[in-house]
PDB file of N, CA and C in Angstrom:
ATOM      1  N   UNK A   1      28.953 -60.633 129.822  1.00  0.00           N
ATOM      2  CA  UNK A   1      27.623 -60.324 129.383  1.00  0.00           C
ATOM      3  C   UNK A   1      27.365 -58.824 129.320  1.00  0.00           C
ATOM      4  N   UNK A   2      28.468 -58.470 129.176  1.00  0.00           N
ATOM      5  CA  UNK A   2      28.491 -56.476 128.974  1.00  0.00           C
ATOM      6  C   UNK A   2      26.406 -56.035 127.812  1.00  0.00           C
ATOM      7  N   UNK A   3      26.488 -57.068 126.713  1.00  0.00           N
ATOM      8  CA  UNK A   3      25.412 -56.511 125.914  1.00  0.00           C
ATOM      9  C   UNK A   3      24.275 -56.955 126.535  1.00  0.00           C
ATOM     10  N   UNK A   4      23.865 -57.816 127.470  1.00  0.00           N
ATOM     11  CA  UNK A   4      22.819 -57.448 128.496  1.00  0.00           C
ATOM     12  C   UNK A   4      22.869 -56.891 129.064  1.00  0.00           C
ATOM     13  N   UNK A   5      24.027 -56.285 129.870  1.00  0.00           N
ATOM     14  CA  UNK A   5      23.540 -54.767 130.621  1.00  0.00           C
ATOM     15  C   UNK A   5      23.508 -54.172 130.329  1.00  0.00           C
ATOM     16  N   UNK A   6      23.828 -53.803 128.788  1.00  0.00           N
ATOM     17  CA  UNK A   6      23.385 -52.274 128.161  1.00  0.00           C
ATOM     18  C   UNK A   6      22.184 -52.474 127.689  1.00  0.00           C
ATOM     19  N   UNK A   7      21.594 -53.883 127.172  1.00  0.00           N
ATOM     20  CA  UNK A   7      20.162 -54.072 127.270  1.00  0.00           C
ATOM     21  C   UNK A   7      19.063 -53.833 127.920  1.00  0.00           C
ATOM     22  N   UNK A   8      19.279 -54.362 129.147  1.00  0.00           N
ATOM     23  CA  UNK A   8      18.644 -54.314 130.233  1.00  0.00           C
ATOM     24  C   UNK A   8      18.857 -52.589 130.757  1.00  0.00           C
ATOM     25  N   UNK A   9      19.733 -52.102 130.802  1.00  0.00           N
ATOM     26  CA  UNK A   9      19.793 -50.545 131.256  1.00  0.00           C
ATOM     27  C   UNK A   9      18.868 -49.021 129.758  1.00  0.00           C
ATOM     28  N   UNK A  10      18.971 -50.321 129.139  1.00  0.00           N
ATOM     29  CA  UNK A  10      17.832 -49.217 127.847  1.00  0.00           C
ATOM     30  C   UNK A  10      16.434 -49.802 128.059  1.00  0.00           C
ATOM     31  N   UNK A  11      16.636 -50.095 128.937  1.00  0.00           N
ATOM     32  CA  UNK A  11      14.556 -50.994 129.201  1.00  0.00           C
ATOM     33  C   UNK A  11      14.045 -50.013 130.278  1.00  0.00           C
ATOM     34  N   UNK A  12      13.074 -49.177 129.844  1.00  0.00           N
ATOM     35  CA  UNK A  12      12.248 -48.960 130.801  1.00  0.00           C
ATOM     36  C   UNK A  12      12.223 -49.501 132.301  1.00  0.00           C
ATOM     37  N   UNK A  13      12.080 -48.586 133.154  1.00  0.00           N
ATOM     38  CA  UNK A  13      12.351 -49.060 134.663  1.00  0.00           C
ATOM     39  C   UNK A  13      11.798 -50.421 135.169  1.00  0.00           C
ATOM     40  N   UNK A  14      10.714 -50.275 135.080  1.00  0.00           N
ATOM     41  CA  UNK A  14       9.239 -51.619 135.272  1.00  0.00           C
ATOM     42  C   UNK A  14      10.065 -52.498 134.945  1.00  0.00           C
ATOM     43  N   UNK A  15      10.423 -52.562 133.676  1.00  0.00           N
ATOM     44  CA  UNK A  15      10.888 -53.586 132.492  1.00  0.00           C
ATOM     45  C   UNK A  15      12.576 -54.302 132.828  1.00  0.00           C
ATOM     46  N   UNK A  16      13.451 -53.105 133.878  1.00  0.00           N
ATOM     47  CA  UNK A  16      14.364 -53.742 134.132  1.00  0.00           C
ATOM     48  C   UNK A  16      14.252 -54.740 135.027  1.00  0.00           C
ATOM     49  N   UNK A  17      13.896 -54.390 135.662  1.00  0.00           N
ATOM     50  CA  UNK A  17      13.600 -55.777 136.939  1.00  0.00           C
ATOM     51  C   UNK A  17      13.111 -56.841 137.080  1.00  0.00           C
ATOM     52  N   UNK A  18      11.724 -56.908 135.876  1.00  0.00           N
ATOM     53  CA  UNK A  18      11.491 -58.129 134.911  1.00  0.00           C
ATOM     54  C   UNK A  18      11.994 -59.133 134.565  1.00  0.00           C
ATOM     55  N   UNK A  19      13.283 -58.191 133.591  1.00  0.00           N
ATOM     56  CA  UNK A  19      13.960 -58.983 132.798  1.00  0.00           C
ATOM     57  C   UNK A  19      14.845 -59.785 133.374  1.00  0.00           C
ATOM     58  N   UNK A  20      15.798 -58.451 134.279  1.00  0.00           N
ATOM     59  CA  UNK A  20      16.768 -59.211 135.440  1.00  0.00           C
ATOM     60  C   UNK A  20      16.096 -60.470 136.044  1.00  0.00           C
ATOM     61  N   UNK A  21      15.113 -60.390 136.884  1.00  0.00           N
ATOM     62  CA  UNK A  21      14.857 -61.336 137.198  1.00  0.00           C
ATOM     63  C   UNK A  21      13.753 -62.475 136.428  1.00  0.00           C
ATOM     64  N   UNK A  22      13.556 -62.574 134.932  1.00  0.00           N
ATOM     65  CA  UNK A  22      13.627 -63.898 133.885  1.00  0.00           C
ATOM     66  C   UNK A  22      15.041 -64.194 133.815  1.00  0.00           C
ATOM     67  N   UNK A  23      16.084 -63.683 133.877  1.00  0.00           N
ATOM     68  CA  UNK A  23      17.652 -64.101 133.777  1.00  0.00           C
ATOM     69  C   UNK A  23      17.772 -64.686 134.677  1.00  0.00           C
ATOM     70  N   UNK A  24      17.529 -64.683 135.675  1.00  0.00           N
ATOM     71  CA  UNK A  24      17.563 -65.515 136.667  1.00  0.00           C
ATOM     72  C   UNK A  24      17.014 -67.006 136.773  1.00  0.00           C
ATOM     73  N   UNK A  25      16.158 -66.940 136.346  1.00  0.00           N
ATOM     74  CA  UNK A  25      15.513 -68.154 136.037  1.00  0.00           C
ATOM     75  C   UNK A  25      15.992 -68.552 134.620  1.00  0.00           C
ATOM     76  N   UNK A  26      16.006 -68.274 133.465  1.00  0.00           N
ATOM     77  CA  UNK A  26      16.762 -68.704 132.534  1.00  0.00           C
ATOM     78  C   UNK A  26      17.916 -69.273 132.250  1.00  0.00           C
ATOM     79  N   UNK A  27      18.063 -70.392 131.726  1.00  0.00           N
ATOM     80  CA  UNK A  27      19.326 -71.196 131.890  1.00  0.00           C
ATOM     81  C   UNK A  27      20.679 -70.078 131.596  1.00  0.00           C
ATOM     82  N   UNK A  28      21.997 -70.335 131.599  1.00  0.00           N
ATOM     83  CA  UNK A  28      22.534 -69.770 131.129  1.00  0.00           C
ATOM     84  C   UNK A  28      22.715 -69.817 129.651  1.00  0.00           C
ATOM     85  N   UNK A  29      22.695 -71.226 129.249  1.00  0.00           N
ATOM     86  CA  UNK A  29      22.966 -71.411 127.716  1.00  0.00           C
ATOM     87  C   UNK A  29      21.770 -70.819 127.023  1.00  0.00           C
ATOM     88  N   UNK A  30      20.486 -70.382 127.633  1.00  0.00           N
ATOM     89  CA  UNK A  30      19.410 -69.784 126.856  1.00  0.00           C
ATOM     90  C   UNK A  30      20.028 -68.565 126.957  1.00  0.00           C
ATOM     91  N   UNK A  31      20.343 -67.860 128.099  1.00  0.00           N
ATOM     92  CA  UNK A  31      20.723 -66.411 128.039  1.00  0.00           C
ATOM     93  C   UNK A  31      21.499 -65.778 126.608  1.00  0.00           C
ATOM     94  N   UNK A  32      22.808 -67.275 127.043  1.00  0.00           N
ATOM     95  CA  UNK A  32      23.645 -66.698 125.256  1.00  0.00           C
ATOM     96  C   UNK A  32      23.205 -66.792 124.580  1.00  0.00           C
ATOM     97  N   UNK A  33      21.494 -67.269 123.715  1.00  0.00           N
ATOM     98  CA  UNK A  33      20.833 -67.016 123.012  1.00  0.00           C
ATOM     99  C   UNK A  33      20.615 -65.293 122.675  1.00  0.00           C
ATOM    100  N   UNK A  34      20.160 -64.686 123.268  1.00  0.00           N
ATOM    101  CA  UNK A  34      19.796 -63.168 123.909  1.00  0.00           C
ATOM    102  C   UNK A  34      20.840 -62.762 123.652  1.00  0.00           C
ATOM    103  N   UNK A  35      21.868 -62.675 124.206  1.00  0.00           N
ATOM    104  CA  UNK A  35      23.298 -62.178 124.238  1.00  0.00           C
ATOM    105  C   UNK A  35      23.679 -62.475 122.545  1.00  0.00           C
ATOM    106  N   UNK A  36      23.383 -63.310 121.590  1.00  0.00           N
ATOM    107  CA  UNK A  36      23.707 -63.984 120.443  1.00  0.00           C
ATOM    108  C   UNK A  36      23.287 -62.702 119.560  1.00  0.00           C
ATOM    109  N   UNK A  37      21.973 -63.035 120.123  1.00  0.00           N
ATOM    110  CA  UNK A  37      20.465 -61.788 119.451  1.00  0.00           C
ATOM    111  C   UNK A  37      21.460 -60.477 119.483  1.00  0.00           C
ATOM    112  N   UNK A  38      21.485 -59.679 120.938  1.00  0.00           N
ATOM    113  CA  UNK A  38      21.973 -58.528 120.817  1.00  0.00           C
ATOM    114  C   UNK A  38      23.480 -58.230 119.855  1.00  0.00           C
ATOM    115  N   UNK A  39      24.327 -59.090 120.169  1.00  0.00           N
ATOM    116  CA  UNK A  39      25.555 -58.433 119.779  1.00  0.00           C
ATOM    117  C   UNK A  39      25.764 -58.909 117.938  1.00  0.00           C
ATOM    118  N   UNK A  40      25.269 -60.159 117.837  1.00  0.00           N
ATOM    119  CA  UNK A  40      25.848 -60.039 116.191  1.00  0.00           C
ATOM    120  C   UNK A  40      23.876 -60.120 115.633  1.00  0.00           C
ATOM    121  N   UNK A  41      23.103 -59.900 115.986  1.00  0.00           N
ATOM    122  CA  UNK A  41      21.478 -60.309 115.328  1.00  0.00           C
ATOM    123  C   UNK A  41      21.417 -61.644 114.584  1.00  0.00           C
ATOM    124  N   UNK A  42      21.779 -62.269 115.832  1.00  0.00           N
ATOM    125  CA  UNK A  42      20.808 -63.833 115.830  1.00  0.00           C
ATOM    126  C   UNK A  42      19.517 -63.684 115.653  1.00  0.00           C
ATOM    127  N   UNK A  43      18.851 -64.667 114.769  1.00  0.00           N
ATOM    128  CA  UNK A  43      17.064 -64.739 114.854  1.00  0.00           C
ATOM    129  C   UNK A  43      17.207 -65.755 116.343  1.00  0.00           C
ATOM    130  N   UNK A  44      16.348 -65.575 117.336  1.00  0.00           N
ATOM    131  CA  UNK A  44      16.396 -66.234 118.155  1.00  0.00           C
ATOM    132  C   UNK A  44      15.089 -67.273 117.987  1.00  0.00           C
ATOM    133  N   UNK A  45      15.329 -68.833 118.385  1.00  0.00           N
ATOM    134  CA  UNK A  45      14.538 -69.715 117.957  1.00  0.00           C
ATOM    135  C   UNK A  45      13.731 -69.516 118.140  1.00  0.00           C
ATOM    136  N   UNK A  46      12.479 -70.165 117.984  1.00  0.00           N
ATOM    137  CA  UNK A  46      11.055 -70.235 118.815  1.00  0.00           C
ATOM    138  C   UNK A  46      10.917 -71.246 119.921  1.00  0.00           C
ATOM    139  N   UNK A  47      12.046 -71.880 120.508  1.00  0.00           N
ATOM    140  CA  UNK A  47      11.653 -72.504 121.447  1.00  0.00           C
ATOM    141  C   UNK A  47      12.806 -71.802 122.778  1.00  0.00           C
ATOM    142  N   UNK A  48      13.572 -71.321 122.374  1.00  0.00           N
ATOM    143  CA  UNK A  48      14.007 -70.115 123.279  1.00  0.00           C
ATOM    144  C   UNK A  48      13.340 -69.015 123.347  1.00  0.00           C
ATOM    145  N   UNK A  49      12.235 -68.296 122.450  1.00  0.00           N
ATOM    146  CA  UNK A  49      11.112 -67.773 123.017  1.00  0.00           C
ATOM    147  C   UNK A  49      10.973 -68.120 124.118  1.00  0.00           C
ATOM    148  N   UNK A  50       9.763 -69.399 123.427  1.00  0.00           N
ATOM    149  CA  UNK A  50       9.080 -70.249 124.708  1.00  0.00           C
ATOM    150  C   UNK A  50       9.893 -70.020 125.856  1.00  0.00           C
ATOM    151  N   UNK A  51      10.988 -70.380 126.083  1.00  0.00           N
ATOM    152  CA  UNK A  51      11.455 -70.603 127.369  1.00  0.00           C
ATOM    153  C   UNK A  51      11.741 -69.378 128.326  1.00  0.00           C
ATOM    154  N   UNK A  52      12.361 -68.195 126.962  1.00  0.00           N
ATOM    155  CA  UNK A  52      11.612 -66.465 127.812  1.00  0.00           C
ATOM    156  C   UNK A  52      10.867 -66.635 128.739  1.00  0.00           C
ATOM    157  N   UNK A  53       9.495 -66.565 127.602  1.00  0.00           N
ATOM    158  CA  UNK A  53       8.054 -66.373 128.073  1.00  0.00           C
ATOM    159  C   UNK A  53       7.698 -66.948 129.573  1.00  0.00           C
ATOM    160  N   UNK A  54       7.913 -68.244 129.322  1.00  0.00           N
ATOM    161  CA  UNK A  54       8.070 -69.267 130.612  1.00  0.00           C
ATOM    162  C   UNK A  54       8.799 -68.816 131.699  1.00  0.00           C
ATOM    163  N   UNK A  55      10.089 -68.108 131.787  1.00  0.00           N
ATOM    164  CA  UNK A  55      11.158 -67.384 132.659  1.00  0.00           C
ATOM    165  C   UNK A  55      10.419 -66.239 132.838  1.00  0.00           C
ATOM    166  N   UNK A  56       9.656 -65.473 132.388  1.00  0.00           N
ATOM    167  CA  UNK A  56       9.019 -64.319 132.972  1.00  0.00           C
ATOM    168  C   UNK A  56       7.758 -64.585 133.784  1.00  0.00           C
ATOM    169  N   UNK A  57       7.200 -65.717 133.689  1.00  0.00           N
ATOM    170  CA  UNK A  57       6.170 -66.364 134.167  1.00  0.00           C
ATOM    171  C   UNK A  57       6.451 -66.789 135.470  1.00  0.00           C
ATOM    172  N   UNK A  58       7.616 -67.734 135.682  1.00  0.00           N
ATOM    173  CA  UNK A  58       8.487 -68.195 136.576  1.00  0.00           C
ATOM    174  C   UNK A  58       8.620 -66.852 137.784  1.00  0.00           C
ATOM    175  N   UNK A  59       9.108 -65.883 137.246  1.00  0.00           N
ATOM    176  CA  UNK A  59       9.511 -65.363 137.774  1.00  0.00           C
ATOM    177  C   UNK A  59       8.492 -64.211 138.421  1.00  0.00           C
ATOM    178  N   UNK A  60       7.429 -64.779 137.931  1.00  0.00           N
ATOM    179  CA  UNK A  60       6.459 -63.482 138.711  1.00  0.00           C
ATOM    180  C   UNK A  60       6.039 -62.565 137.982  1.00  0.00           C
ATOM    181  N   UNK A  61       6.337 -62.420 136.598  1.00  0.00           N
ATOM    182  CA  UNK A  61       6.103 -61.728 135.487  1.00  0.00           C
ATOM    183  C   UNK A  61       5.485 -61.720 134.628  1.00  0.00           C
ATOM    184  N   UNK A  62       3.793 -62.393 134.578  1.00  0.00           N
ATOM    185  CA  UNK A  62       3.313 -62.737 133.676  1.00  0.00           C
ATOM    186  C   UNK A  62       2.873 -62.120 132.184  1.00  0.00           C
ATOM    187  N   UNK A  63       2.918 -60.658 132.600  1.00  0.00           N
ATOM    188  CA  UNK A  63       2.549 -59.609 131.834  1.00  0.00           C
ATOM    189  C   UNK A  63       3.713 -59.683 130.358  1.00  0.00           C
ATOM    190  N   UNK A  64       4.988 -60.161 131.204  1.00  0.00           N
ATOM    191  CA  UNK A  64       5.492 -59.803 129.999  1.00  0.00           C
ATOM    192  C   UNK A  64       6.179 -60.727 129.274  1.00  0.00           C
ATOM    193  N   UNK A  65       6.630 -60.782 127.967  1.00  0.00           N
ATOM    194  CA  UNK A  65       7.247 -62.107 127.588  1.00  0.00           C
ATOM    195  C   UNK A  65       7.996 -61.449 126.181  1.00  0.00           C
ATOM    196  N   UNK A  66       8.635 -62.089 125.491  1.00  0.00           N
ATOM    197  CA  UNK A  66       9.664 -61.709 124.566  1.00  0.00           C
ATOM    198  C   UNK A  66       9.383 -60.472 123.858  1.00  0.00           C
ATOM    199  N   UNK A  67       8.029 -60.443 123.558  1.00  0.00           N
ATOM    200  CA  UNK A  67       7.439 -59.571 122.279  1.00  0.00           C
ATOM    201  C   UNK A  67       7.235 -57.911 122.722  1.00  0.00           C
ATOM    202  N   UNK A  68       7.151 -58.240 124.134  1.00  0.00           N
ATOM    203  CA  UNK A  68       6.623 -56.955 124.756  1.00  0.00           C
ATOM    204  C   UNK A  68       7.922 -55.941 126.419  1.00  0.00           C
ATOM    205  N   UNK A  69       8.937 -57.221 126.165  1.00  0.00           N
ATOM    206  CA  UNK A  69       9.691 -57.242 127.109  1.00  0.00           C
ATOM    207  C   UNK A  69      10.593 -55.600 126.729  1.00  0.00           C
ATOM    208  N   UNK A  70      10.624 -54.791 125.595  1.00  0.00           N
ATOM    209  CA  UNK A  70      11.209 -53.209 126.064  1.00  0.00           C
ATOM    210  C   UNK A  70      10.166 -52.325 125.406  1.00  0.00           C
ATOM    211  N   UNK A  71       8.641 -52.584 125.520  1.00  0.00           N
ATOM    212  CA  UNK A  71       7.798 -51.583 125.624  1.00  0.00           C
ATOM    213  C   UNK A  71       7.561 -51.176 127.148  1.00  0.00           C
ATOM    214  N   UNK A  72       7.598 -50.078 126.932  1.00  0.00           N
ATOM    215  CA  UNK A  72       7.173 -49.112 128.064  1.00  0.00           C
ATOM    216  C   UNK A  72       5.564 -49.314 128.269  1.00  0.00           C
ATOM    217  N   UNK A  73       5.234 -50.510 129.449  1.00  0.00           N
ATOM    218  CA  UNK A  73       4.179 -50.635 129.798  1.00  0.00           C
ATOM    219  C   UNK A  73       3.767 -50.170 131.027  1.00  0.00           C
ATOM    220  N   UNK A  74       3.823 -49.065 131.317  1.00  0.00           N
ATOM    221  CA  UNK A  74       3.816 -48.202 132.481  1.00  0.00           C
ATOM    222  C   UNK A  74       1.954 -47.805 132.166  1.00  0.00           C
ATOM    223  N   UNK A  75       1.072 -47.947 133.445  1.00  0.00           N
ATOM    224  CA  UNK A  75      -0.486 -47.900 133.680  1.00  0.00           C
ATOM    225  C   UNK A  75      -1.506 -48.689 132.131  1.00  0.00           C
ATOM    226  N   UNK A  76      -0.252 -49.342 131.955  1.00  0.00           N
ATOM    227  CA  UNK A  76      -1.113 -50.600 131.033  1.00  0.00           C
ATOM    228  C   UNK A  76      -1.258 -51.741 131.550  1.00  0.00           C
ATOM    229  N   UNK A  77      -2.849 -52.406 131.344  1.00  0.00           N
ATOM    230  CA  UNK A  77      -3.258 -53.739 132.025  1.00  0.00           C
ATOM    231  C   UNK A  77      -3.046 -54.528 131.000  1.00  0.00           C
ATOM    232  N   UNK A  78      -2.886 -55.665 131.487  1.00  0.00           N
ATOM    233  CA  UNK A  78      -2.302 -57.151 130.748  1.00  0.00           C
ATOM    234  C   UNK A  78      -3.085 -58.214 131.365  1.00  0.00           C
ATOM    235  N   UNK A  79      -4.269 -58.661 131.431  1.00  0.00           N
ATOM    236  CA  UNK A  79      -4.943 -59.766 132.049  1.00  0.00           C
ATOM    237  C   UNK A  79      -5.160 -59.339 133.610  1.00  0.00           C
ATOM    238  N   UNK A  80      -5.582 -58.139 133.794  1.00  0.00           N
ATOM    239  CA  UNK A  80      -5.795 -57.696 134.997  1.00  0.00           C
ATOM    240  C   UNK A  80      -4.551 -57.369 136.608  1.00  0.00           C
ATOM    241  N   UNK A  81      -4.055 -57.303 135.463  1.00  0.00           N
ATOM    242  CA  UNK A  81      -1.982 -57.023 136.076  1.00  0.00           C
ATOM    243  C   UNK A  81      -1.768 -55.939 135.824  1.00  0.00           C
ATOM    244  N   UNK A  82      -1.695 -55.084 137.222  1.00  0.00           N
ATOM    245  CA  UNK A  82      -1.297 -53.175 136.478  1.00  0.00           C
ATOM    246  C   UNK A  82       0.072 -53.882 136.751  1.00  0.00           C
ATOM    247  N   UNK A  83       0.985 -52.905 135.915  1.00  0.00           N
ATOM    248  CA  UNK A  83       2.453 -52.495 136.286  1.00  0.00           C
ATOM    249  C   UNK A  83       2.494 -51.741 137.473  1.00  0.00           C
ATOM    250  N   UNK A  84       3.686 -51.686 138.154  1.00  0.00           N
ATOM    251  CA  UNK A  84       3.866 -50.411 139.327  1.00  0.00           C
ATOM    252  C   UNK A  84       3.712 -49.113 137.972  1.00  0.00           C
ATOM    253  N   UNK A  85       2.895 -47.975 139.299  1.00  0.00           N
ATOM    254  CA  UNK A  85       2.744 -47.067 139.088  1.00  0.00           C
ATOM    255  C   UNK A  85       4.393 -46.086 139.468  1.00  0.00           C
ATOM    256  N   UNK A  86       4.897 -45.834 138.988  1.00  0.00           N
ATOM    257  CA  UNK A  86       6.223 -44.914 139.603  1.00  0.00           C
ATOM    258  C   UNK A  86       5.699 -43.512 139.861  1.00  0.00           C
TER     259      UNK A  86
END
């Protein structure tokens, strides 16, 4: 999974730890979705979205979900959710 960690290491700080931990909760066979996405540009489905979204939720992450997962949301609110301040 070399192209998720160069993924995940071009994400904003906040944003790495997020993600790492939606991977965690994400099946593996969804992951190679992502992994599909990065290395040859798969359209990734809409129900592996969903299941993102859901894995960032899972995981304590509500703020963020596919669409917003490598903006730099550093002292931006999301439904009354600051990010850490660094």
């Amino acid at each position: 999974m070399p192209a998720l960690v160069d993924f995940i290491e071009k994400l904003p700080a906040n944003n790495q730890i997020a993600f790492g931990q939606m991977l965690n909760v994400l099946s593996e066979d969804d992951a190679g979705f992502i992994e599909d996405y990065l290395i040859i540009g798969s359209n990734l489905p809409g129900n592996i979205i969903n299941k993102i979204n859901q894995a960032f939720i899972k995981a304590g992450f509500p703020q963020f979900n596919w669409d917003n997962c490598q903006m730099d949301t550093s002292n931006m609110c999301f439904d009354s959710w600051f990010d850490e301040i660094e």
